[in-house]
N, C-alpha and C. Protein backbone atom coordinates (compact mmCIF):
# COMPACT_ATOMS: atom_id res chain seq x y z
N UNK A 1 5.14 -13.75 12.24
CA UNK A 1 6.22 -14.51 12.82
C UNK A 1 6.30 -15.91 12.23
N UNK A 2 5.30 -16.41 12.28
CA UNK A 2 5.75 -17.43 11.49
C UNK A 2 5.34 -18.23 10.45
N UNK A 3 5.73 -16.68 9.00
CA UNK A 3 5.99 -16.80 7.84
C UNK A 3 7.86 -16.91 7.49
N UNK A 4 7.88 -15.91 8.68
CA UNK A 4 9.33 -15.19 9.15
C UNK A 4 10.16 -16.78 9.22
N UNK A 5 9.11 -17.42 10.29
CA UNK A 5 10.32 -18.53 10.57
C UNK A 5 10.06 -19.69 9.56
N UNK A 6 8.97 -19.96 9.25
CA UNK A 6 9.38 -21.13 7.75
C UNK A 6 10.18 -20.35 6.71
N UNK A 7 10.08 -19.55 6.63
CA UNK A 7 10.92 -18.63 5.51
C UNK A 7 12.66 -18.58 6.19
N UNK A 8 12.54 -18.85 7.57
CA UNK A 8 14.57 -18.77 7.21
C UNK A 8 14.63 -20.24 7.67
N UNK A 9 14.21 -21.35 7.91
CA UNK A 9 14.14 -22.73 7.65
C UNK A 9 14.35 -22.66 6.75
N UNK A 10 13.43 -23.25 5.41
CA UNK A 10 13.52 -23.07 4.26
C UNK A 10 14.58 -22.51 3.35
N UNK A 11 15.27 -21.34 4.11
CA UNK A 11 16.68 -20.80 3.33
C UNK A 11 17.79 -21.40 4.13
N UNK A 12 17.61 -21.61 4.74
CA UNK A 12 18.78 -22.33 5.92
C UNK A 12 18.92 -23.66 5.00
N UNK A 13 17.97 -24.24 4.61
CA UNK A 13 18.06 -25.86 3.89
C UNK A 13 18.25 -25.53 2.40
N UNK A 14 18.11 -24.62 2.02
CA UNK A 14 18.50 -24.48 0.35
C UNK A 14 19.83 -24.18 0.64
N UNK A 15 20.32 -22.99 1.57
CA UNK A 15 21.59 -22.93 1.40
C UNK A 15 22.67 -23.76 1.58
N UNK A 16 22.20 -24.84 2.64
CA UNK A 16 23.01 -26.04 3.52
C UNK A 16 23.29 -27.18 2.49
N UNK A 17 22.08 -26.97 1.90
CA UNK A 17 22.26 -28.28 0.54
C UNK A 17 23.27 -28.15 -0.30
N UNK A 18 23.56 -26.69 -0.86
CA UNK A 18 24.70 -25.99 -1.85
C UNK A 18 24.65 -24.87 -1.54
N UNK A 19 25.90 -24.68 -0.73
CA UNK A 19 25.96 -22.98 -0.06
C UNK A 19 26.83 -22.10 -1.20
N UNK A 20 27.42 -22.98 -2.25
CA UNK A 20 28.22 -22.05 -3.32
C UNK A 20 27.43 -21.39 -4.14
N UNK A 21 26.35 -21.84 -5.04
CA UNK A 21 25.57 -21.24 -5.95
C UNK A 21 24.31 -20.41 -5.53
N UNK A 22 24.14 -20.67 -4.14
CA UNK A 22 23.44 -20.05 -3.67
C UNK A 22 23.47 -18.99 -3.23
N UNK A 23 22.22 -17.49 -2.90
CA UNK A 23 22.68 -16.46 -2.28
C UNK A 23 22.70 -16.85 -0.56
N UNK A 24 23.29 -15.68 0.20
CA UNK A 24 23.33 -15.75 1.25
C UNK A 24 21.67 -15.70 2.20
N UNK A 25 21.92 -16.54 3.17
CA UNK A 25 20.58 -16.98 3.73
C UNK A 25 19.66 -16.40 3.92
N UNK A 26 20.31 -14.23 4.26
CA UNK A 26 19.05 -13.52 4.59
C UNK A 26 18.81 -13.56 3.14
N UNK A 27 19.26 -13.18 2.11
CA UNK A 27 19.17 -12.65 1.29
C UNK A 27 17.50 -14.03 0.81
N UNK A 28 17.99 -15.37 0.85
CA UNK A 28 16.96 -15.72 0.25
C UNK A 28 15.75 -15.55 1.34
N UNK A 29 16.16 -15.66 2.73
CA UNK A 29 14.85 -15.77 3.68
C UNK A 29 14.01 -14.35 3.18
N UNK A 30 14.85 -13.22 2.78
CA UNK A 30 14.00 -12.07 2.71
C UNK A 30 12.89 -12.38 1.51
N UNK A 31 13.66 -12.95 0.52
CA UNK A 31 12.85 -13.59 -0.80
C UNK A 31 11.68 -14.36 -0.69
N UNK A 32 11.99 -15.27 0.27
CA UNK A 32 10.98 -16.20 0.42
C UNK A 32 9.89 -15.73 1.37
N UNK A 33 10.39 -14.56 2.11
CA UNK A 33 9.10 -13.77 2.89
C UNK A 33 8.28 -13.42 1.92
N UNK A 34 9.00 -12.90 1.55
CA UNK A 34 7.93 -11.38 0.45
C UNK A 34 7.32 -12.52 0.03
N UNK A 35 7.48 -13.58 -0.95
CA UNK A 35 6.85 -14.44 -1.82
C UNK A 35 5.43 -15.31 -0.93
N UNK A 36 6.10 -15.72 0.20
CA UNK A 36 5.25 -16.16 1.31
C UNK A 36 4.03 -15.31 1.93
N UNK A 37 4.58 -14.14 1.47
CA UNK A 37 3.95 -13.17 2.20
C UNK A 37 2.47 -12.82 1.19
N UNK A 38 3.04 -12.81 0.04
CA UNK A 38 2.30 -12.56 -0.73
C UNK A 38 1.39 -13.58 -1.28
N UNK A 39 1.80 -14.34 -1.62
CA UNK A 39 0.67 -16.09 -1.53
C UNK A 39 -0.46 -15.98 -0.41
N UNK A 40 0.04 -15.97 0.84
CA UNK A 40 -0.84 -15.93 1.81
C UNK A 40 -2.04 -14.83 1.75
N UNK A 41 -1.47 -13.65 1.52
CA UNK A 41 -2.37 -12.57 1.29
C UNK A 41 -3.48 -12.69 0.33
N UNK A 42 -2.96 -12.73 -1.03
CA UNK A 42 -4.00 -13.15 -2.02
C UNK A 42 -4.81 -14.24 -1.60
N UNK A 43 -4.24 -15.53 -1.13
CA UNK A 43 -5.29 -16.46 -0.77
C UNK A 43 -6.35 -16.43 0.45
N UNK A 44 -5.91 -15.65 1.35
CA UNK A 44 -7.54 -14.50 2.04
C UNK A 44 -8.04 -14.11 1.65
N UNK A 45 -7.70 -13.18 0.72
CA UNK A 45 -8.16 -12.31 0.51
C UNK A 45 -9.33 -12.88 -0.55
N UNK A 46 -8.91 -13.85 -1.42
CA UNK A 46 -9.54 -15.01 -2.70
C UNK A 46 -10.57 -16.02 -1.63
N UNK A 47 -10.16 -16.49 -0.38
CA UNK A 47 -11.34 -17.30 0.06
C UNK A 47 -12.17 -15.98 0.88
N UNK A 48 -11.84 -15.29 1.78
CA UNK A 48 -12.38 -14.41 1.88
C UNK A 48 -13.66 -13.76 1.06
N UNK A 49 -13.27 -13.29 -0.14
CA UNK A 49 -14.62 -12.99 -1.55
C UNK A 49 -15.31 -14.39 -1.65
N UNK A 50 -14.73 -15.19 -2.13
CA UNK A 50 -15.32 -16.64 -2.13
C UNK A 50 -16.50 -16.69 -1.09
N UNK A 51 -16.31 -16.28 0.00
CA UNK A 51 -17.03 -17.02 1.15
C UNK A 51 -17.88 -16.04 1.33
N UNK A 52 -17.66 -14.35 0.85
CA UNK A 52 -18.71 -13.31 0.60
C UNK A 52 -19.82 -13.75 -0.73
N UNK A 53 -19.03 -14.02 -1.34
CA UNK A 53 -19.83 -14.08 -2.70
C UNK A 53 -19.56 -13.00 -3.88
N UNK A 54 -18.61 -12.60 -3.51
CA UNK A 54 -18.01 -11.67 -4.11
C UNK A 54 -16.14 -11.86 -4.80
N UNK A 55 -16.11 -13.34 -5.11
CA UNK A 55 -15.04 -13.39 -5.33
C UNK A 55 -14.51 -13.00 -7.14
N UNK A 56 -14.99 -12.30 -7.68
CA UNK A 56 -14.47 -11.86 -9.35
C UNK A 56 -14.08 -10.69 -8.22
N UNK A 57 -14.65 -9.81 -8.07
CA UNK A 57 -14.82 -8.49 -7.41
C UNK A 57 -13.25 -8.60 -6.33
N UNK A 58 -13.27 -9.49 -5.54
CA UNK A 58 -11.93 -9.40 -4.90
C UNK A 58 -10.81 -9.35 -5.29
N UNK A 59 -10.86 -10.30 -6.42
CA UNK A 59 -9.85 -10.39 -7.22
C UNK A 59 -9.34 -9.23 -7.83
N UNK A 60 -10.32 -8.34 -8.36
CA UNK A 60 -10.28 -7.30 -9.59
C UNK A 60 -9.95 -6.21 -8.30
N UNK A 61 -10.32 -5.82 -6.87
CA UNK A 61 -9.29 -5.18 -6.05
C UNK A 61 -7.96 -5.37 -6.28
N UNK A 62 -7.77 -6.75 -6.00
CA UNK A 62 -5.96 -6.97 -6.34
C UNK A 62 -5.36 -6.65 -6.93
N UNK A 63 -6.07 -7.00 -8.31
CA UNK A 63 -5.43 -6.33 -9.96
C UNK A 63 -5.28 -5.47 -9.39
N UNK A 64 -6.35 -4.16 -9.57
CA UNK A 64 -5.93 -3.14 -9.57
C UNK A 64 -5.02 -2.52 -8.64
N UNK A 65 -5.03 -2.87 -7.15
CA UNK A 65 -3.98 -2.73 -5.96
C UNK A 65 -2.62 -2.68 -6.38
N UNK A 66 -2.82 -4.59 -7.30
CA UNK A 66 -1.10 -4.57 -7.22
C UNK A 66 -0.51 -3.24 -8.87
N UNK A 67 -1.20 -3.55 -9.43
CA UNK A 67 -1.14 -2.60 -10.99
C UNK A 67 -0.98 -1.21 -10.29
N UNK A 68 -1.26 -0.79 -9.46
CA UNK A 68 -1.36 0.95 -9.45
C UNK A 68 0.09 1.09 -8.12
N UNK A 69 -0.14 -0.06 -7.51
CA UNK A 69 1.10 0.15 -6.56
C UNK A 69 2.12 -0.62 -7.32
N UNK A 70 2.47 -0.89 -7.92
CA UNK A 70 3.82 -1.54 -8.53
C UNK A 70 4.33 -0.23 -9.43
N UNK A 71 3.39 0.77 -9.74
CA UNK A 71 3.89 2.19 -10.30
C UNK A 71 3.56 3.55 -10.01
N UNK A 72 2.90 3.41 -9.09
CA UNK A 72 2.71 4.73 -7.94
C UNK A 72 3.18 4.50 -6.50
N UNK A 73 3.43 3.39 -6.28
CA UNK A 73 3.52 3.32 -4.43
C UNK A 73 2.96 3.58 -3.90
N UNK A 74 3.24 3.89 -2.54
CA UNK A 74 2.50 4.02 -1.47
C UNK A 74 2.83 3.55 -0.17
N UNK A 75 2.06 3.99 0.82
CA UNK A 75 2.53 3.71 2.63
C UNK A 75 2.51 1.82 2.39
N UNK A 76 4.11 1.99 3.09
CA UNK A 76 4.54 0.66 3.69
C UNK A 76 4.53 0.27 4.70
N UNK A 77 3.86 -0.94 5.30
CA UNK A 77 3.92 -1.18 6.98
C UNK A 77 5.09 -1.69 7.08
N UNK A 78 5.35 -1.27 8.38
CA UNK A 78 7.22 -1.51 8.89
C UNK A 78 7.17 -3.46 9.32
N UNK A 79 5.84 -3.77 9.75
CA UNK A 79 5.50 -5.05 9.72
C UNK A 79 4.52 -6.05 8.58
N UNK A 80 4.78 -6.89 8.34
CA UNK A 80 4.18 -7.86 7.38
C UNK A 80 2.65 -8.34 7.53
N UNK A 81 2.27 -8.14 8.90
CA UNK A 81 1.17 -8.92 9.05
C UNK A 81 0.06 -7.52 9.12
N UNK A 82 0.17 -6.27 9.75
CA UNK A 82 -0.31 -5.37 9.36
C UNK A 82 -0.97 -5.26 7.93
N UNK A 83 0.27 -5.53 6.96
CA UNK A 83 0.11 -4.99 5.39
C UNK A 83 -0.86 -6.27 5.00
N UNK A 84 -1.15 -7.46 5.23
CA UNK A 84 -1.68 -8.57 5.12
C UNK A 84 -3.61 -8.39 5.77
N UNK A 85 -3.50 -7.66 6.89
CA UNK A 85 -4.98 -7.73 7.63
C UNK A 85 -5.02 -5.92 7.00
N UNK A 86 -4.66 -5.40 6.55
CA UNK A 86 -5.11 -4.41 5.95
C UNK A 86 -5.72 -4.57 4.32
N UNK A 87 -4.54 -5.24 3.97
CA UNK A 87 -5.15 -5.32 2.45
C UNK A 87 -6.19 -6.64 2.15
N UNK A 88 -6.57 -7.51 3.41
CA UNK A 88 -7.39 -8.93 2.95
C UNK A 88 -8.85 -7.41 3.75
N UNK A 89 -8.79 -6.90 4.50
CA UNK A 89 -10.04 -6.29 4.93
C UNK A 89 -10.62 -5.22 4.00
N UNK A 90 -9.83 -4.75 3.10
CA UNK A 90 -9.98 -3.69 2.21
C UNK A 90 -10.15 -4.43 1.26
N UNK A 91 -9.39 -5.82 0.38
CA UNK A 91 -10.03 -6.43 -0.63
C UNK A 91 -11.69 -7.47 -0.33
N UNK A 92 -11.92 -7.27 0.67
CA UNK A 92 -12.93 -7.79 0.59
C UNK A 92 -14.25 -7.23 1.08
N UNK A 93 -13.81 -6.36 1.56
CA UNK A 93 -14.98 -5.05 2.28
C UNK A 93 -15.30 -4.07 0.76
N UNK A 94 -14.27 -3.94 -0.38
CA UNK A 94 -14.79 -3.02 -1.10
C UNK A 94 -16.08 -3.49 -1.97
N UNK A 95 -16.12 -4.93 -2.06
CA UNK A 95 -17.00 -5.22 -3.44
C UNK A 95 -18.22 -5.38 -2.51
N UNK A 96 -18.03 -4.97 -1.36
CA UNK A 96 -19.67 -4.71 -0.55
C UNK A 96 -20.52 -3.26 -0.39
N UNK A 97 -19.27 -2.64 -0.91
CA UNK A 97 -20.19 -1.32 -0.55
C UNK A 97 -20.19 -0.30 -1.88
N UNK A 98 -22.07 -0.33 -2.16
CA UNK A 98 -22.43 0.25 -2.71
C UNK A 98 -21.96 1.87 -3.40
N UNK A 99 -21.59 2.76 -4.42
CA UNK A 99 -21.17 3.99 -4.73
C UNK A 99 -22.09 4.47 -5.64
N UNK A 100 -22.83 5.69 -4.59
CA UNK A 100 -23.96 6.52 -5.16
C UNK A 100 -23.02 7.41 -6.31
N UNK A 101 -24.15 7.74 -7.50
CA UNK A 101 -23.05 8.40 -8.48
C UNK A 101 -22.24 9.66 -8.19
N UNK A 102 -23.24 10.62 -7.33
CA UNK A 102 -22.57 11.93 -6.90
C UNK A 102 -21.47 11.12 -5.82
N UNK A 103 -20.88 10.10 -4.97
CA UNK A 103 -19.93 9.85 -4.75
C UNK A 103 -18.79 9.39 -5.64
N UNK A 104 -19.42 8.90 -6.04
CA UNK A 104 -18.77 8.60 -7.42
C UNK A 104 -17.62 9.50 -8.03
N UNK A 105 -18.42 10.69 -8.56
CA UNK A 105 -17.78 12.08 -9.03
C UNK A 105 -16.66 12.32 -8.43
N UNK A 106 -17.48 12.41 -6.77
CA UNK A 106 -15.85 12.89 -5.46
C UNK A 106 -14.97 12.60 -5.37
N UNK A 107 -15.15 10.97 -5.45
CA UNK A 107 -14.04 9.87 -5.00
C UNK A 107 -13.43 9.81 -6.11
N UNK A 108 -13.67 10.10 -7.01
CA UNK A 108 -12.70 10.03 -8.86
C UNK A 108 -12.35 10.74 -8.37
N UNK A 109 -12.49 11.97 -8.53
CA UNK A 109 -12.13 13.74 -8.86
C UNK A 109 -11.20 13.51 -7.61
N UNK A 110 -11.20 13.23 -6.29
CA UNK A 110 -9.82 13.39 -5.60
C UNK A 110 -9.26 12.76 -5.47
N UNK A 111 -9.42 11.17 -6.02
CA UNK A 111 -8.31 10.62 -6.40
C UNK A 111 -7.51 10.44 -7.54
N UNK A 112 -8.07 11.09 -9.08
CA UNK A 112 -7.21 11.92 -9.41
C UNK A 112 -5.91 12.76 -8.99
N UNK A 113 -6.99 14.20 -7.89
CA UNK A 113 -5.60 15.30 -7.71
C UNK A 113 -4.74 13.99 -6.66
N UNK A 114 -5.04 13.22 -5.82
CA UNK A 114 -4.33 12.89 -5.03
C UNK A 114 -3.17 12.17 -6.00
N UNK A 115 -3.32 11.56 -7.40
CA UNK A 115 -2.35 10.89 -8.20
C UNK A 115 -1.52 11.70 -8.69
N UNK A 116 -2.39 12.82 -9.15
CA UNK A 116 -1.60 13.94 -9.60
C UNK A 116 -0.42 14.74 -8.69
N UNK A 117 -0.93 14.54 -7.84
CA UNK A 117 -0.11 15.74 -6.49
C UNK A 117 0.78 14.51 -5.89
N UNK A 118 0.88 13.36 -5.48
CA UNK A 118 1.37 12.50 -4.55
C UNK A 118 2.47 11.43 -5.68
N UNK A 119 1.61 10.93 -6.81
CA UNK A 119 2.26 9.40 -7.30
C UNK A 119 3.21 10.05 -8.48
N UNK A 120 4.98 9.27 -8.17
CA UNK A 120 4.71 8.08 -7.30
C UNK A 120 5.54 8.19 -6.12
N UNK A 121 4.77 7.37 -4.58
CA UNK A 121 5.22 7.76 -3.54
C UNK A 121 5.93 6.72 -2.79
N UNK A 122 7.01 7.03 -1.86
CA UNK A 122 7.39 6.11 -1.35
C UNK A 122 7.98 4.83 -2.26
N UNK A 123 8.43 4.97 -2.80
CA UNK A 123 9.02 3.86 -4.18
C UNK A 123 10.54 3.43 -4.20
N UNK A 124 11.46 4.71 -3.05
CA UNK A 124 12.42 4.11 -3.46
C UNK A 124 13.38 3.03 -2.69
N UNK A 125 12.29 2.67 -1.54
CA UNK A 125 12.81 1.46 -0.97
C UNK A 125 12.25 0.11 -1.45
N UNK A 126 11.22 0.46 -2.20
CA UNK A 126 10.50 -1.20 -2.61
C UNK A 126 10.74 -1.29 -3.85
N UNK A 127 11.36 -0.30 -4.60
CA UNK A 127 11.64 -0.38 -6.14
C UNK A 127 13.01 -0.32 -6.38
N UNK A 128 13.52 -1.10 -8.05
CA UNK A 128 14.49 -0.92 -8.59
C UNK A 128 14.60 0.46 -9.94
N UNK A 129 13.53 1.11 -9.64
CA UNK A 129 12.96 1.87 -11.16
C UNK A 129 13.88 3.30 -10.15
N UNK A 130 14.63 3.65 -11.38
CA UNK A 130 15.38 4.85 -11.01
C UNK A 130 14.59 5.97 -10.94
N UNK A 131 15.09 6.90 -9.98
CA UNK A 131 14.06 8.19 -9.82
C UNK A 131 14.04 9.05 -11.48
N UNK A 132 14.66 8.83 -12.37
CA UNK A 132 15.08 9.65 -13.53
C UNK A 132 13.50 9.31 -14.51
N UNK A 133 13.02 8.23 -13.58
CA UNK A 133 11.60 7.71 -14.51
C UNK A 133 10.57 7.67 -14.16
N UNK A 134 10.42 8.38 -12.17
CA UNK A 134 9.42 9.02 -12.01
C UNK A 134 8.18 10.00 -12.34
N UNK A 135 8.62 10.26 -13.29
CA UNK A 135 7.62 11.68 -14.07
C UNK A 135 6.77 10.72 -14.99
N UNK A 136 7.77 9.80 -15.60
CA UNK A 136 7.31 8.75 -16.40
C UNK A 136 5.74 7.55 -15.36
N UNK A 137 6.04 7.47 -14.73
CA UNK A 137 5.59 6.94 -13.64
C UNK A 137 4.15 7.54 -13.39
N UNK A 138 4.63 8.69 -13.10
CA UNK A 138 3.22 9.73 -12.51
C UNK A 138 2.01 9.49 -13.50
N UNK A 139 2.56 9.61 -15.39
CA UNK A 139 1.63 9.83 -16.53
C UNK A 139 0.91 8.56 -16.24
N UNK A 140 1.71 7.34 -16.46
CA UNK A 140 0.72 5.92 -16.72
C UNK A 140 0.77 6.21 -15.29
N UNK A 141 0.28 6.42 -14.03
CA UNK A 141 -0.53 6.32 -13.15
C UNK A 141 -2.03 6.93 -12.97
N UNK A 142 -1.52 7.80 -13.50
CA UNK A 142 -2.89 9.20 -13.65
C UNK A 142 -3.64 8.28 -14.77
N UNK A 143 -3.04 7.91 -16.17
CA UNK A 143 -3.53 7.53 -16.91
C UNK A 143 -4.53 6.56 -16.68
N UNK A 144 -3.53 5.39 -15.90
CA UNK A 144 -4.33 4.00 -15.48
C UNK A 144 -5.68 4.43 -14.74
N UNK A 145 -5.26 5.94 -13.40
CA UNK A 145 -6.71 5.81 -12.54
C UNK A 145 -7.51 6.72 -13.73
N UNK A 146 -7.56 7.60 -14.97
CA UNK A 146 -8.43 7.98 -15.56
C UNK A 146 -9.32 6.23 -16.42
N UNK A 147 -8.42 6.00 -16.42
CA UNK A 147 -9.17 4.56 -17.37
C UNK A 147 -9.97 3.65 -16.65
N UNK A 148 -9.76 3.23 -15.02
CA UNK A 148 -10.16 2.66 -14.48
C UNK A 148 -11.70 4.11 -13.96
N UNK A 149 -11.49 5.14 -13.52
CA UNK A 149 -12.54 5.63 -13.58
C UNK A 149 -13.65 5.76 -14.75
N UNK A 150 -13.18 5.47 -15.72
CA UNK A 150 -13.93 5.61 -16.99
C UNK A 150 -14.85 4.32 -16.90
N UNK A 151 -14.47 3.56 -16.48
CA UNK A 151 -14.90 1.87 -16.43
C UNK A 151 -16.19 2.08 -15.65
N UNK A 152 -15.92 3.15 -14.52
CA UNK A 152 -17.14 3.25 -13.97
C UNK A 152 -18.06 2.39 -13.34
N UNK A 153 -16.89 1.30 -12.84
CA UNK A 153 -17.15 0.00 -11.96
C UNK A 153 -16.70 0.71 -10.22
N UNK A 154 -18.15 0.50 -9.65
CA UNK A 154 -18.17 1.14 -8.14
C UNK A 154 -16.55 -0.06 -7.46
N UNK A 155 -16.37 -1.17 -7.61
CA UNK A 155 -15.34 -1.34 -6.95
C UNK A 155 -14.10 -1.01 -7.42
N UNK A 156 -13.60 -0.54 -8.73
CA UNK A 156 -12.49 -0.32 -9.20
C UNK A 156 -12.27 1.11 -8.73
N UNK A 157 -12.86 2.05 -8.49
CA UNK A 157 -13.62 3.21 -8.30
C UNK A 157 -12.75 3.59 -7.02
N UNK A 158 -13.33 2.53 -5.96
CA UNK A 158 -13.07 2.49 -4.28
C UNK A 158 -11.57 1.96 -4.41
N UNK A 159 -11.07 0.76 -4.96
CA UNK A 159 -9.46 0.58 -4.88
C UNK A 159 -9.03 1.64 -4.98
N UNK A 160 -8.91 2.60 -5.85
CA UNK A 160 -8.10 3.71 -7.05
C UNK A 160 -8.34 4.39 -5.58
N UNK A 161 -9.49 4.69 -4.89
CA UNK A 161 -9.49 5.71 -3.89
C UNK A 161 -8.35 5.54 -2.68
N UNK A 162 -8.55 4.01 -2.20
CA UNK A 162 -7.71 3.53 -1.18
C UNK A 162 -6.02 3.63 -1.80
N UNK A 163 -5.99 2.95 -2.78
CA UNK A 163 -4.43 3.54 -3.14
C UNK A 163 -4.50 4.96 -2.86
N UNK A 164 -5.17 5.93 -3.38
CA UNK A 164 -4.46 7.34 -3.71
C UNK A 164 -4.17 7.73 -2.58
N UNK A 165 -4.87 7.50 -1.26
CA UNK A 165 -5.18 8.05 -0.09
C UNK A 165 -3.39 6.95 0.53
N UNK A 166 -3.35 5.85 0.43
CA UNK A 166 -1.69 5.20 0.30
C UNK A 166 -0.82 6.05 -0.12
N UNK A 167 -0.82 6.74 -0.74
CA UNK A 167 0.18 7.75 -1.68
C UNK A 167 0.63 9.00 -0.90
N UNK A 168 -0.36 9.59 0.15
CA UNK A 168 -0.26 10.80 1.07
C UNK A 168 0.71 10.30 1.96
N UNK A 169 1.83 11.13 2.15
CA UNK A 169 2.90 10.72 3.41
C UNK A 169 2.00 11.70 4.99
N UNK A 170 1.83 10.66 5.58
CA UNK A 170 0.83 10.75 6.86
C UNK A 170 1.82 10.87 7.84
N UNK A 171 3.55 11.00 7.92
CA UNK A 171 4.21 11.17 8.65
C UNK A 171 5.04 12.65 8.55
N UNK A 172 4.47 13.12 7.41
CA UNK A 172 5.32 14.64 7.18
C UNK A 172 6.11 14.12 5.84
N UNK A 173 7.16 15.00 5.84
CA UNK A 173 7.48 15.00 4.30
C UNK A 173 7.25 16.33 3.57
N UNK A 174 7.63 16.01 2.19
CA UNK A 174 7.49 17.07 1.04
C UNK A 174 5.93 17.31 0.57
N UNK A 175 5.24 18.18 0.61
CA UNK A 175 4.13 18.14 0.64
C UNK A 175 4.20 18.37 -0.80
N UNK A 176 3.18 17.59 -1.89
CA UNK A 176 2.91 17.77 -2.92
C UNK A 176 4.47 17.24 -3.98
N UNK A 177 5.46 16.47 -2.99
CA UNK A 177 6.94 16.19 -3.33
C UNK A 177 6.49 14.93 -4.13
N UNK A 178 5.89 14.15 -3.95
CA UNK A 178 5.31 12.93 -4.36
C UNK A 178 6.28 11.46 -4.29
N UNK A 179 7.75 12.20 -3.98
CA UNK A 179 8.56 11.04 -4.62
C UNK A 179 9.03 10.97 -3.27
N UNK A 180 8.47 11.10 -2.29
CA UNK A 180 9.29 11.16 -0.33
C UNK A 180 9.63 9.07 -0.97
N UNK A 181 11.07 9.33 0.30
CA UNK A 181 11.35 7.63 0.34
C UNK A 181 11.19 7.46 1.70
N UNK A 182 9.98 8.11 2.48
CA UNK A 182 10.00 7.59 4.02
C UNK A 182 9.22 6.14 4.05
């Protein structure tokens, strides 16, 4: 709530200043959420590791978070602050926990099929990428989580898992459809 409300302040006074060249108010308040939204997040999530001792490691969650969801997707919270205490508890809980190698194996190997079978999911409300380039989509996704498994870094390992398991529509849907826009 109140990212929500400095964010339509803030567009209320850009637009009031010059309402001609400007877009319309939701249009920028929605802008300045997401942007707000996203500053805030990373910077938990960055003092957060910091204050673990684990801040390269938090970071390198993000990368990979935002890199695999900017071209596979995945479950969207219908609220902002949800998607914020989910992803600062998951970027900073992963570079703590240890991955025995036979987990290792598992957690690749089904998040693989889960890339294979699911990405990319949920994409066509947060994306401008036409469905005609989904297939396109799927390869450098699979690709990216074979490369990042190859790396064979226990936290890059655990992101790739938490995305893929993002990718399953947990509300119904096309099973194995990969491209649901719920």
């Amino acid at each position: 709530m109140i990212v929500e409300r400095a964010a339509n302040r803030i567009a209320e006074a850009i637009h009031s200043r010059d309402p001609e060249p400007t877009s319309s108010v939701a249009v920028l308040r929605y802008g300045l959420i997401i942007i707000m939204n996203t500053v805030l997040t990373v910077s938990l999530c960055l003092i957060g590791g910091a204050l673990t001792g684990k801040f390269a490691d938090t970071a390198l969650v993000l990368i990979v978070f935002a890199i695999l969801r900017s071209i596979s997707g995945g479950y969207h919270f219908n609220v902002s602050w949800k998607c914020t205490l989910l992803t600062m508890s998951t970027a900073v809980l992963l570079p703590h926990i240890p991955l025995p190698f036979a987990f290792y194996l598992i957690s690749g190997g089904f998040s693989l099929l889960l890339f294979v079978i699911y990405a990319p999911s949920n994409l066509a409300k947060q994306s401008r990428i036409p469905e005609a380039y989904y297939p396109y989509l799927k390869v450098v996704s699979v690709a990216l989580v074979i490369v990042g498994l190859w790396m064979q870094q226990d936290v890059i390992t655990l992101a790739i898992l938490v995305q893929a398991i993002s990718l399953v529509n947990i509300k119904g849907g096309v099973a194995g459809g990969g491209h649901q826009s719920n």
